[in-house]
N, C-alpha and C. Protein backbone atom coordinates (compact mmCIF):
# COMPACT_ATOMS: atom_id res chain seq x y z
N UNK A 1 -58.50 102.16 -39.69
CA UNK A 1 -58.90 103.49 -39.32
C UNK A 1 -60.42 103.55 -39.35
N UNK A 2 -60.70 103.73 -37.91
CA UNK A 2 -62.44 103.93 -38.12
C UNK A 2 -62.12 105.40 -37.59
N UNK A 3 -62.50 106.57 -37.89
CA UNK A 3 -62.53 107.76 -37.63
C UNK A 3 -64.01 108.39 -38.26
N UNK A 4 -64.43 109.30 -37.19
CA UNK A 4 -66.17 110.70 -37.69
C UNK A 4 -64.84 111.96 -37.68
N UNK A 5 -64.68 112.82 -39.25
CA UNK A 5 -64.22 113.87 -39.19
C UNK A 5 -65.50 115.11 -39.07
N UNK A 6 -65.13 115.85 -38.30
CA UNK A 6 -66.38 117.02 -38.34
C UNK A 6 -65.57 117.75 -39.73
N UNK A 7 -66.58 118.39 -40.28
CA UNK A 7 -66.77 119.23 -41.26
C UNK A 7 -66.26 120.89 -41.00
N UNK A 8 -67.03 120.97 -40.15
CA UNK A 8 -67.49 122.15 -39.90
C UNK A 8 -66.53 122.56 -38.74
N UNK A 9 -65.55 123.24 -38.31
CA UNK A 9 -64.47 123.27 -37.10
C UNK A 9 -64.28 125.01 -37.04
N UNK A 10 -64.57 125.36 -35.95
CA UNK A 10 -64.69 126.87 -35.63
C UNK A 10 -63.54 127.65 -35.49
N UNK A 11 -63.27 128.47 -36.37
CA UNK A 11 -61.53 129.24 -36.53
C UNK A 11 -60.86 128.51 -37.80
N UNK A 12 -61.63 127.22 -38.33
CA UNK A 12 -60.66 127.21 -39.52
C UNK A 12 -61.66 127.29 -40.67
N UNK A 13 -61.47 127.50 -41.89
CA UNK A 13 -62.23 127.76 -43.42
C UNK A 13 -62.33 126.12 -43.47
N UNK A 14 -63.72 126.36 -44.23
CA UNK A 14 -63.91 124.60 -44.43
C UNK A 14 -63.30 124.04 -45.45
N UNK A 15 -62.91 124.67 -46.50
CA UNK A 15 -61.79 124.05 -48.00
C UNK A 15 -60.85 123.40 -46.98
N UNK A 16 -60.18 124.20 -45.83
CA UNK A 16 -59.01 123.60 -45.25
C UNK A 16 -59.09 122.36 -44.69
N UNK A 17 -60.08 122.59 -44.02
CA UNK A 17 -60.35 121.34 -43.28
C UNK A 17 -60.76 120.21 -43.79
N UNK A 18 -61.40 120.23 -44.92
CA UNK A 18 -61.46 118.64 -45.86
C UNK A 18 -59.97 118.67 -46.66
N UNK A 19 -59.38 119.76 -46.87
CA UNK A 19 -57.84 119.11 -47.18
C UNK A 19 -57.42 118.56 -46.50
N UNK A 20 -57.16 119.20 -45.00
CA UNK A 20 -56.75 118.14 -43.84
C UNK A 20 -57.19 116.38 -43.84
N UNK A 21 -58.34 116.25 -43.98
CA UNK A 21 -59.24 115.40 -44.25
C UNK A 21 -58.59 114.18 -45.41
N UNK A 22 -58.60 114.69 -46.34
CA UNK A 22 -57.76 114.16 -47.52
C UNK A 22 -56.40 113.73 -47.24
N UNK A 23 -55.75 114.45 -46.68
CA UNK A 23 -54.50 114.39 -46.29
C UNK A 23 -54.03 113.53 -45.21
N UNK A 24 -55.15 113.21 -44.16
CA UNK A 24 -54.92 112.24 -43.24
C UNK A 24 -55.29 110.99 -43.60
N UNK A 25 -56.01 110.49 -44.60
CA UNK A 25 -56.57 109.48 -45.66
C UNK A 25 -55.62 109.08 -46.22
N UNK A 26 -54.67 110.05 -46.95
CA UNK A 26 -53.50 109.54 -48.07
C UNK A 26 -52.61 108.92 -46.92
N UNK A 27 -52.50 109.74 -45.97
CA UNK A 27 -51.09 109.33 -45.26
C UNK A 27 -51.13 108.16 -44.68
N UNK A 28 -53.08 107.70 -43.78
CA UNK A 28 -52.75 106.29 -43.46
C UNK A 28 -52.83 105.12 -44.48
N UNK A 29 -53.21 105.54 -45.79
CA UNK A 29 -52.87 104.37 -46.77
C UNK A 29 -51.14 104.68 -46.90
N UNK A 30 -51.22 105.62 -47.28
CA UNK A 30 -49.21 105.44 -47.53
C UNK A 30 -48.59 104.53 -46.44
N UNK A 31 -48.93 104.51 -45.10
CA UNK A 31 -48.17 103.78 -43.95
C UNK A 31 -48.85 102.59 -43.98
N UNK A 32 -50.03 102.28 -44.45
CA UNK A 32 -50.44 100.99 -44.44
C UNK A 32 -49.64 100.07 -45.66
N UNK A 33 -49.38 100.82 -46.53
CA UNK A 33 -48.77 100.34 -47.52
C UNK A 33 -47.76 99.61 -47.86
N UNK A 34 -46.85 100.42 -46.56
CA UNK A 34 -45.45 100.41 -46.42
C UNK A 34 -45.21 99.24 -45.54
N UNK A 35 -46.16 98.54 -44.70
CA UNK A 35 -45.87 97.56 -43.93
C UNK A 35 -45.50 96.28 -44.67
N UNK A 36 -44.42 95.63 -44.01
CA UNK A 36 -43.82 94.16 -44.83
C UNK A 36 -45.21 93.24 -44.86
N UNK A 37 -45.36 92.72 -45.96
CA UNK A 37 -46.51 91.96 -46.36
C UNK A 37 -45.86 90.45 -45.65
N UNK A 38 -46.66 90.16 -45.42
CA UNK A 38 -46.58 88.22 -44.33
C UNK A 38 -46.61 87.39 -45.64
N UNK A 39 -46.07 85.87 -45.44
CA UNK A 39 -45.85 85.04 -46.94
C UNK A 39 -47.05 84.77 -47.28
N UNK A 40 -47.03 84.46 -49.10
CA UNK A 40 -48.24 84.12 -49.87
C UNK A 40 -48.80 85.47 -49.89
N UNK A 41 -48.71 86.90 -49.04
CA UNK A 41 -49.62 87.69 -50.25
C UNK A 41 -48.58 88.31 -50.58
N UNK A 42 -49.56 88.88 -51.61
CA UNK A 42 -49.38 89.83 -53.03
C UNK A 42 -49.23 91.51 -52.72
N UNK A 43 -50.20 91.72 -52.01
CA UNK A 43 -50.41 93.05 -51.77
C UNK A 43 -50.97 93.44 -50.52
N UNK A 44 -51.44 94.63 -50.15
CA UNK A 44 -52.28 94.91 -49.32
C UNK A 44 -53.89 95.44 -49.88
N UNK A 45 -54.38 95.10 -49.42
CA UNK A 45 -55.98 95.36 -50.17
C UNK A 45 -56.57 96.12 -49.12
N UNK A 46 -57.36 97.25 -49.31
CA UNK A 46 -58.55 98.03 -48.33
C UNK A 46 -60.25 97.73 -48.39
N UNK A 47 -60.45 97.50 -47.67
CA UNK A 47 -61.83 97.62 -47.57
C UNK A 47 -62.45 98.79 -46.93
N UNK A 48 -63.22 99.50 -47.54
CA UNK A 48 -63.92 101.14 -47.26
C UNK A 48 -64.92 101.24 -47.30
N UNK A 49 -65.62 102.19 -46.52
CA UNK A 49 -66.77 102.46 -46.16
C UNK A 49 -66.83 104.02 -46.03
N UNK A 50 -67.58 104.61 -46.43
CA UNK A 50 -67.89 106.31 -46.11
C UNK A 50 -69.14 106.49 -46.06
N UNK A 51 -69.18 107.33 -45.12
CA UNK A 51 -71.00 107.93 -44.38
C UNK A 51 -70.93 109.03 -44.76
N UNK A 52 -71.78 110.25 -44.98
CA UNK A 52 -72.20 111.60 -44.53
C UNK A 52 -72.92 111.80 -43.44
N UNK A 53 -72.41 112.35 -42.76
CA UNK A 53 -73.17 113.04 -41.77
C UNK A 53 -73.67 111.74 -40.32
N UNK A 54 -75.06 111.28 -40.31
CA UNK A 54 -75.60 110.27 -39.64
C UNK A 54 -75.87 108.65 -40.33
N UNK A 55 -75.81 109.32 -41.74
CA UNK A 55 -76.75 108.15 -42.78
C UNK A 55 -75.29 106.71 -42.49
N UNK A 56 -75.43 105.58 -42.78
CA UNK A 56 -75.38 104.61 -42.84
C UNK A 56 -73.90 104.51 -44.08
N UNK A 57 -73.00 104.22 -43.66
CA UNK A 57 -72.03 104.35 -44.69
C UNK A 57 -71.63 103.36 -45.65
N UNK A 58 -71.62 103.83 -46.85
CA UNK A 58 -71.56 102.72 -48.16
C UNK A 58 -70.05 102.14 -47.95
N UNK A 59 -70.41 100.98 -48.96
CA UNK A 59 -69.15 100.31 -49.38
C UNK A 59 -67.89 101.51 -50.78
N UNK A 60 -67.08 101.44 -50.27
CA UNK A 60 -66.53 102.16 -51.37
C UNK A 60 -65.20 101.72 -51.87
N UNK A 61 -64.73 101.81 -52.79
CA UNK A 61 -63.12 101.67 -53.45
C UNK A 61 -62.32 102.76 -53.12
N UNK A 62 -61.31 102.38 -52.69
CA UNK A 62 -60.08 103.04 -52.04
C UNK A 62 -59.80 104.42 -53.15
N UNK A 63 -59.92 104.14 -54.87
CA UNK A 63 -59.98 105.39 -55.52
C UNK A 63 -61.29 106.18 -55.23
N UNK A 64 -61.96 105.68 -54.44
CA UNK A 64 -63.14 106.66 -54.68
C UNK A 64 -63.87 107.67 -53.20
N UNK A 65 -62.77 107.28 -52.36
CA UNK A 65 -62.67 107.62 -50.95
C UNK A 65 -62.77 109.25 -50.90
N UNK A 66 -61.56 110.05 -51.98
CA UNK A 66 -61.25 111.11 -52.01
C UNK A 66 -62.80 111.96 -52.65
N UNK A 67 -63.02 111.19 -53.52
CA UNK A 67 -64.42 112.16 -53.94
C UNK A 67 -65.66 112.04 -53.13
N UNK A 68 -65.67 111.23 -52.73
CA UNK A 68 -67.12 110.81 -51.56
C UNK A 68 -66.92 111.87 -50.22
N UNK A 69 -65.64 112.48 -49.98
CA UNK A 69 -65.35 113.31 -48.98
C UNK A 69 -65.45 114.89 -49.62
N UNK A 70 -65.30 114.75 -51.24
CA UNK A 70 -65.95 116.28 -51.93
C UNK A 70 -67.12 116.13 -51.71
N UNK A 71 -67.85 114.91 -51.90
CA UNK A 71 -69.34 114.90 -51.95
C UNK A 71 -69.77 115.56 -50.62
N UNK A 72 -69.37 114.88 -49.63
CA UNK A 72 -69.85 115.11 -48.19
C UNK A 72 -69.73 116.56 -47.98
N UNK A 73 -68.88 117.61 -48.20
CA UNK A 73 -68.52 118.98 -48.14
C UNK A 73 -69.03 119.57 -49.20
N UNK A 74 -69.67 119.01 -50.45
CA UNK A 74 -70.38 120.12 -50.86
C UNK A 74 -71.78 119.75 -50.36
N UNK A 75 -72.44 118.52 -49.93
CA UNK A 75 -73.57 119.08 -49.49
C UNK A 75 -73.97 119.35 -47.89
N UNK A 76 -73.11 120.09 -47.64
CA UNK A 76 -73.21 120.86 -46.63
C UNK A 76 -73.54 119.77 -45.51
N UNK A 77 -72.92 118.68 -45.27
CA UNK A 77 -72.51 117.81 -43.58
C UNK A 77 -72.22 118.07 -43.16
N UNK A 78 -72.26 118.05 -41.99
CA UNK A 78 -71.50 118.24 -40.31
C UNK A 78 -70.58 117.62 -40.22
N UNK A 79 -70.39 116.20 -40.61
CA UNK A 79 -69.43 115.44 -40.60
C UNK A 79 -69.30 114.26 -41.56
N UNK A 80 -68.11 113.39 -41.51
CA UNK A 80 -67.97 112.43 -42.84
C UNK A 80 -67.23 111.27 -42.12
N UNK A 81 -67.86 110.34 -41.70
CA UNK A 81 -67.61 108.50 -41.17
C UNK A 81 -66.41 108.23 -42.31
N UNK A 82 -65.07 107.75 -41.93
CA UNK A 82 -64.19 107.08 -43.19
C UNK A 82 -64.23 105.80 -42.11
N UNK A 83 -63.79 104.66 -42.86
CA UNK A 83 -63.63 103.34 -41.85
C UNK A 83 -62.61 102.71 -43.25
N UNK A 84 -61.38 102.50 -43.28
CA UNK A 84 -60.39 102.19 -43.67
C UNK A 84 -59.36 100.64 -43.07
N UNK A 85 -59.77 99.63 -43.46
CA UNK A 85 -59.12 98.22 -43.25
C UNK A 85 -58.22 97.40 -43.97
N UNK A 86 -57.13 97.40 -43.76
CA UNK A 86 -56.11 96.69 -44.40
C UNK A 86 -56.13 94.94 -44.67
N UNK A 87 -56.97 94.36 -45.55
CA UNK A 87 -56.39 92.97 -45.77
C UNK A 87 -55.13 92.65 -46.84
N UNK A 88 -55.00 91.52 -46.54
CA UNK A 88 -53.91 90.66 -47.16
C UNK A 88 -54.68 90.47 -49.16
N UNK A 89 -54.62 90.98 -49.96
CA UNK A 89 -54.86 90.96 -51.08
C UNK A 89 -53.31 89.62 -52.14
N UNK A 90 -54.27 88.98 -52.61
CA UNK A 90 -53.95 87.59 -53.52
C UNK A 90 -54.21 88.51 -54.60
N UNK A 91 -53.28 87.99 -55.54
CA UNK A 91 -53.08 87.97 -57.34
C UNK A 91 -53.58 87.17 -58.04
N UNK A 92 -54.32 87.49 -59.06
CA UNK A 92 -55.34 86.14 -59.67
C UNK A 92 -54.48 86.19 -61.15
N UNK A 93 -54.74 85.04 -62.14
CA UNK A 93 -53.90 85.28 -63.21
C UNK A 93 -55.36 86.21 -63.97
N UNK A 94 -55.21 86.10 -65.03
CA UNK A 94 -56.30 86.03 -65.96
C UNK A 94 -56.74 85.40 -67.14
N UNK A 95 -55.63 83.84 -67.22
CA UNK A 95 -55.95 82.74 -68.09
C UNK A 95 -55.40 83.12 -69.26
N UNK A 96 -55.43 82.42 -69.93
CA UNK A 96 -55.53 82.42 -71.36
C UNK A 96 -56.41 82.96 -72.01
N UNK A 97 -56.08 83.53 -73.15
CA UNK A 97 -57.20 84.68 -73.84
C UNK A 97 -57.54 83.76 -75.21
């Protein structure tokens, strides 16, 4: 998912519209989720990125997607860059302690 959500949408309240926002985020990880994993992996892993507005969009963690899109709506953006990529994620042990 590379998607620019506008912020700002004429006839609807803006709380709504970053719920919407949120809500179309959860749903394409839920369906990405759900796809049969190919042999040897483990999981599905995301790689994320979020912009405000024009600026250049950071690297981000899939938990941290949802607040970077509060961020973007409270300081007053026009719009919010999500870019959402599904890899093949491996299981590492963690050895002996």
């Amino acid at each position: 998912m590379k998607k620019t959500f506008p912020l700002n949408l004429p006839g609807h309240q803006p709380p709504r519209v970053v719920a919407s926002i949120k809500n179309d985020v959860r749903k394409y990880l839920k369906r990405e989720r759900r796809k049969p994993l190919t042999e040897g992996v483990d999981f599905w892993d995301f790689n994320c990125k979020v912009g405000q507005g024009e600026t250049e969009p950071e690297v981000k963690h899939v938990e941290e997607i949802i607040a970077a899109i509060d961020q973007a709506a409270a300081s007053q953006c026009t719009s919010v860059y999500i870019e959402i990529l599904a890899t093949p994620g491996h299981r590492t042990s963690k050895g002996e302690t």
